[in-house]
N, C-alpha and C. Protein backbone atom coordinates (compact mmCIF):
# COMPACT_ATOMS: atom_id res chain seq x y z
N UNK A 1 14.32 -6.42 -13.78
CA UNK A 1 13.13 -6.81 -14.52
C UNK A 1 12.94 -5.86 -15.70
N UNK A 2 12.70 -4.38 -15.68
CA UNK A 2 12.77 -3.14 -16.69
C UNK A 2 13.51 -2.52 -15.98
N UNK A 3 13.93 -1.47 -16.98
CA UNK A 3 14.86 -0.66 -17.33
C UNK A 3 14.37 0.52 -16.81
N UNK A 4 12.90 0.90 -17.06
CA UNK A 4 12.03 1.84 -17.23
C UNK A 4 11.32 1.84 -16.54
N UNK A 5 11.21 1.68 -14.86
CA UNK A 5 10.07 1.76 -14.39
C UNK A 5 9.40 3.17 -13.72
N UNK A 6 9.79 4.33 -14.07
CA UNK A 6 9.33 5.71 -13.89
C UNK A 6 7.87 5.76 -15.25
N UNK A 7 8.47 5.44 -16.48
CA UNK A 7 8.12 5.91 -18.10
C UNK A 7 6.17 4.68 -17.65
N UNK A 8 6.86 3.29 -16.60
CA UNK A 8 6.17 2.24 -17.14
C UNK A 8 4.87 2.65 -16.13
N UNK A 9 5.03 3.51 -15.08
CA UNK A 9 4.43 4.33 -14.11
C UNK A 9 3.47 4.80 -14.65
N UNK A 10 4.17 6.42 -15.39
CA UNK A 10 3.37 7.26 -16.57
C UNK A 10 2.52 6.91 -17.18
N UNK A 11 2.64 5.46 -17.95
CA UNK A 11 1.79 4.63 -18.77
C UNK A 11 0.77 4.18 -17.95
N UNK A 12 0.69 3.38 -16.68
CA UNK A 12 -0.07 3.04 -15.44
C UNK A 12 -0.94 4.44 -15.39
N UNK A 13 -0.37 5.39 -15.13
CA UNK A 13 -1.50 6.75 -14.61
C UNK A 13 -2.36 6.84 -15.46
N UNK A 14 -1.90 6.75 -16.81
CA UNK A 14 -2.29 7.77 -18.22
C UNK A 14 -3.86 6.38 -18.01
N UNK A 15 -3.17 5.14 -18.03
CA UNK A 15 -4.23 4.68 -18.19
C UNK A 15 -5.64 4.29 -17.41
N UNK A 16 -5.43 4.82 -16.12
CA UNK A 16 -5.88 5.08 -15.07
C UNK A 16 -6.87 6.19 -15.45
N UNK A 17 -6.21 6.97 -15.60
CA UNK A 17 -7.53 8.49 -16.33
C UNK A 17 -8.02 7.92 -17.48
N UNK A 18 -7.55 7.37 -18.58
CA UNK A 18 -8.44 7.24 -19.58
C UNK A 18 -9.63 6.35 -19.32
N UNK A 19 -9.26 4.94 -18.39
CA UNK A 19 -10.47 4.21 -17.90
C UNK A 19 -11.34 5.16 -16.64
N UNK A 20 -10.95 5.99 -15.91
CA UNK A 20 -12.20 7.18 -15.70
C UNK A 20 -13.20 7.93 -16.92
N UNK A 21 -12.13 8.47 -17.43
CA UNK A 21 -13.27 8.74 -19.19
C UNK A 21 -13.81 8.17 -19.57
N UNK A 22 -13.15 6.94 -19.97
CA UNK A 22 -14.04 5.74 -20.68
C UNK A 22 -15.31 4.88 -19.98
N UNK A 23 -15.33 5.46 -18.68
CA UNK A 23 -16.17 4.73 -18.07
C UNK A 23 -17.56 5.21 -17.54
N UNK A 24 -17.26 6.97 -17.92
CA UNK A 24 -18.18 7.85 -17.82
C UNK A 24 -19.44 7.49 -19.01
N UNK A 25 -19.60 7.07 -19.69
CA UNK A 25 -20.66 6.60 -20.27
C UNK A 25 -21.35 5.28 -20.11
N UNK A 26 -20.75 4.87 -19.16
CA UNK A 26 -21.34 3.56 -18.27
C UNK A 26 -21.72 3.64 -17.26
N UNK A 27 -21.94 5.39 -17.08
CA UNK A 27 -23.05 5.95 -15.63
C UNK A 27 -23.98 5.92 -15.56
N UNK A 28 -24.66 6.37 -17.39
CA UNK A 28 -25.74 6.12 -17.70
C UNK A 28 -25.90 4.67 -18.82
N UNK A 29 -27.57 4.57 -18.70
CA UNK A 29 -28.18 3.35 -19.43
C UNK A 29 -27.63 3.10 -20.58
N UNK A 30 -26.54 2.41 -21.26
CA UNK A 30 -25.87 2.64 -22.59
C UNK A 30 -26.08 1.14 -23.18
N UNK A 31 -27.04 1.81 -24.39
CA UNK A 31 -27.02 0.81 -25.06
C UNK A 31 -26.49 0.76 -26.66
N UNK A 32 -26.23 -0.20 -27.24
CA UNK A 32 -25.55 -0.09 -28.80
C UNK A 32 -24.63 0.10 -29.40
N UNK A 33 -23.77 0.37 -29.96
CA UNK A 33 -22.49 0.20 -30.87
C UNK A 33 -21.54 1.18 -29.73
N UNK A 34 -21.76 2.06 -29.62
CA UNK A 34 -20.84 3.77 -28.61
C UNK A 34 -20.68 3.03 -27.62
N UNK A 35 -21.63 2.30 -26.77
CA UNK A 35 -21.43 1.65 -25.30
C UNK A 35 -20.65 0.63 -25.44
N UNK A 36 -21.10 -0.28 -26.42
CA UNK A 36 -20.38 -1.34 -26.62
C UNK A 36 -18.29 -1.31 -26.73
N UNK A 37 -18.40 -0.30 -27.64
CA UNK A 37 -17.04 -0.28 -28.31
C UNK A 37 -16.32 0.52 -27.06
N UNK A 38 -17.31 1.51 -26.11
CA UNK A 38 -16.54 2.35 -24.82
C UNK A 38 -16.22 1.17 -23.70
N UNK A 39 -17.20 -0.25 -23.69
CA UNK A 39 -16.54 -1.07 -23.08
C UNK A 39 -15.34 -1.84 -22.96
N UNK A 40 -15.36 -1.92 -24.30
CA UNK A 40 -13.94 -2.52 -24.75
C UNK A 40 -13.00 -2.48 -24.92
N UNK A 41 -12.85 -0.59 -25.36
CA UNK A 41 -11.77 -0.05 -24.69
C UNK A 41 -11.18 0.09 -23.32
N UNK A 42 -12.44 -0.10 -22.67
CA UNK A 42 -11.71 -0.05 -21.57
C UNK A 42 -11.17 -0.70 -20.77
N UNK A 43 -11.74 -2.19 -21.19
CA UNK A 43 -11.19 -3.47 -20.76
C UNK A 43 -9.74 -3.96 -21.45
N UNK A 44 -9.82 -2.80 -22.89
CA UNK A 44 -8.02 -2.66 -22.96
C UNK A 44 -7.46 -1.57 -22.35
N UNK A 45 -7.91 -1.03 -21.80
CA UNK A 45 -7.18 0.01 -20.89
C UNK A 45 -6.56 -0.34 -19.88
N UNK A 46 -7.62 -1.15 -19.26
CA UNK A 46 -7.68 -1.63 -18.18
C UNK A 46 -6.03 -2.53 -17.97
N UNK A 47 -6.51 -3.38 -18.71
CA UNK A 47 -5.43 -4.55 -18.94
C UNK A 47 -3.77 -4.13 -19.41
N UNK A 48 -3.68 -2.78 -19.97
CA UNK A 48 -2.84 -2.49 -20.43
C UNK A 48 -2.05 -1.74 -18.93
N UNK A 49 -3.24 -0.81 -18.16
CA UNK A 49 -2.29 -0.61 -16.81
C UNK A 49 -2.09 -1.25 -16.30
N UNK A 50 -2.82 -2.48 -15.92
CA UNK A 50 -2.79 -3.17 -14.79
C UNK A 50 -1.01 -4.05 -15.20
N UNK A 51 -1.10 -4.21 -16.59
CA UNK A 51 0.52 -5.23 -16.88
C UNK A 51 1.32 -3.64 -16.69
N UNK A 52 1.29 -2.88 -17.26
CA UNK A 52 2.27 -1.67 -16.82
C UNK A 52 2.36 -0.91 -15.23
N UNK A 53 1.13 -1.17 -14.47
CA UNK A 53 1.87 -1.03 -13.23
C UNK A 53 2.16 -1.92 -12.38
N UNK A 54 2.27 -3.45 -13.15
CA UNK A 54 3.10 -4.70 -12.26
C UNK A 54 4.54 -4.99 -13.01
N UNK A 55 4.97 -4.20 -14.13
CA UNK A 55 6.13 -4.30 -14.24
C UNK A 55 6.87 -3.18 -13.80
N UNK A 56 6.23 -2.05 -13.64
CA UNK A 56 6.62 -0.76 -13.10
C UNK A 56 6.79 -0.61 -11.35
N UNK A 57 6.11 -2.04 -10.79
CA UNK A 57 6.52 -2.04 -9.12
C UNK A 57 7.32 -3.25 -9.17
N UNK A 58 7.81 -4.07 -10.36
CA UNK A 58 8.54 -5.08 -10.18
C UNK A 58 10.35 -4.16 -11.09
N UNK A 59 9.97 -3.19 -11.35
CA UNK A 59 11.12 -2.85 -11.44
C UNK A 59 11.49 -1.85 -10.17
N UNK A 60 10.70 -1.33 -9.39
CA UNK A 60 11.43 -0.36 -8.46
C UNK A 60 11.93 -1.27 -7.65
N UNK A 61 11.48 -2.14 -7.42
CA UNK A 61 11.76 -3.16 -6.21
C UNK A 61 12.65 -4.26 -6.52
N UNK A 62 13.21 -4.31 -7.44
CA UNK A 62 14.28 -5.31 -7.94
C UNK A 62 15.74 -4.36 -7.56
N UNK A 63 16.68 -5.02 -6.96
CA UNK A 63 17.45 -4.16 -7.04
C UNK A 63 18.86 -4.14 -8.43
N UNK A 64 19.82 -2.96 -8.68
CA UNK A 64 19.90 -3.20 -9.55
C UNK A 64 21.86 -3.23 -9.74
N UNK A 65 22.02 -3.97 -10.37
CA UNK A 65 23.49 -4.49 -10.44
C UNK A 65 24.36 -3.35 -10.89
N UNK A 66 25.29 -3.17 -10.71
CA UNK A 66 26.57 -2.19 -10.70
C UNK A 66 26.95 -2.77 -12.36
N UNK A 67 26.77 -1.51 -13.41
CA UNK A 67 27.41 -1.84 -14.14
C UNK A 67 28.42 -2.63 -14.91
N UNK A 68 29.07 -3.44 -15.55
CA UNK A 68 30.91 -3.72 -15.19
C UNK A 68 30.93 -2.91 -16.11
């Protein structure tokens, strides 16, 4: 499936902590442009690990062909 599924991991974590950060201002009452735009990042954060750690468990688990 990838080539890369250690790197596609890394990417999964990284984005894992950044949607903890990003979400720290949605502890408190947030209203207006800062809340808004911290949501949205994070719903690309979000989306960006969630496809990088389903190609990153669809590559460990694929097995992988012998060179020719």
């Amino acid at each position: 499936m990838t080539r890369y599924p250690r790197r596609l991991l890394i990417i999964a974590i990284t984005c894992a902590a950044l949607q903890f950060l990003l979400g720290a201002p949605s502890l408190s009452e947030g209203t207006g442009a800062v809340h808004d735009l911290s949501t949205g990042l994070q719903l690309i954060v979000t989306l960006i690990g969630l496809a990088a750690l389903a190609l990153a468990a669809a590559g460990f688990t694929t097995r992988r062909r012998a060179p020719r």
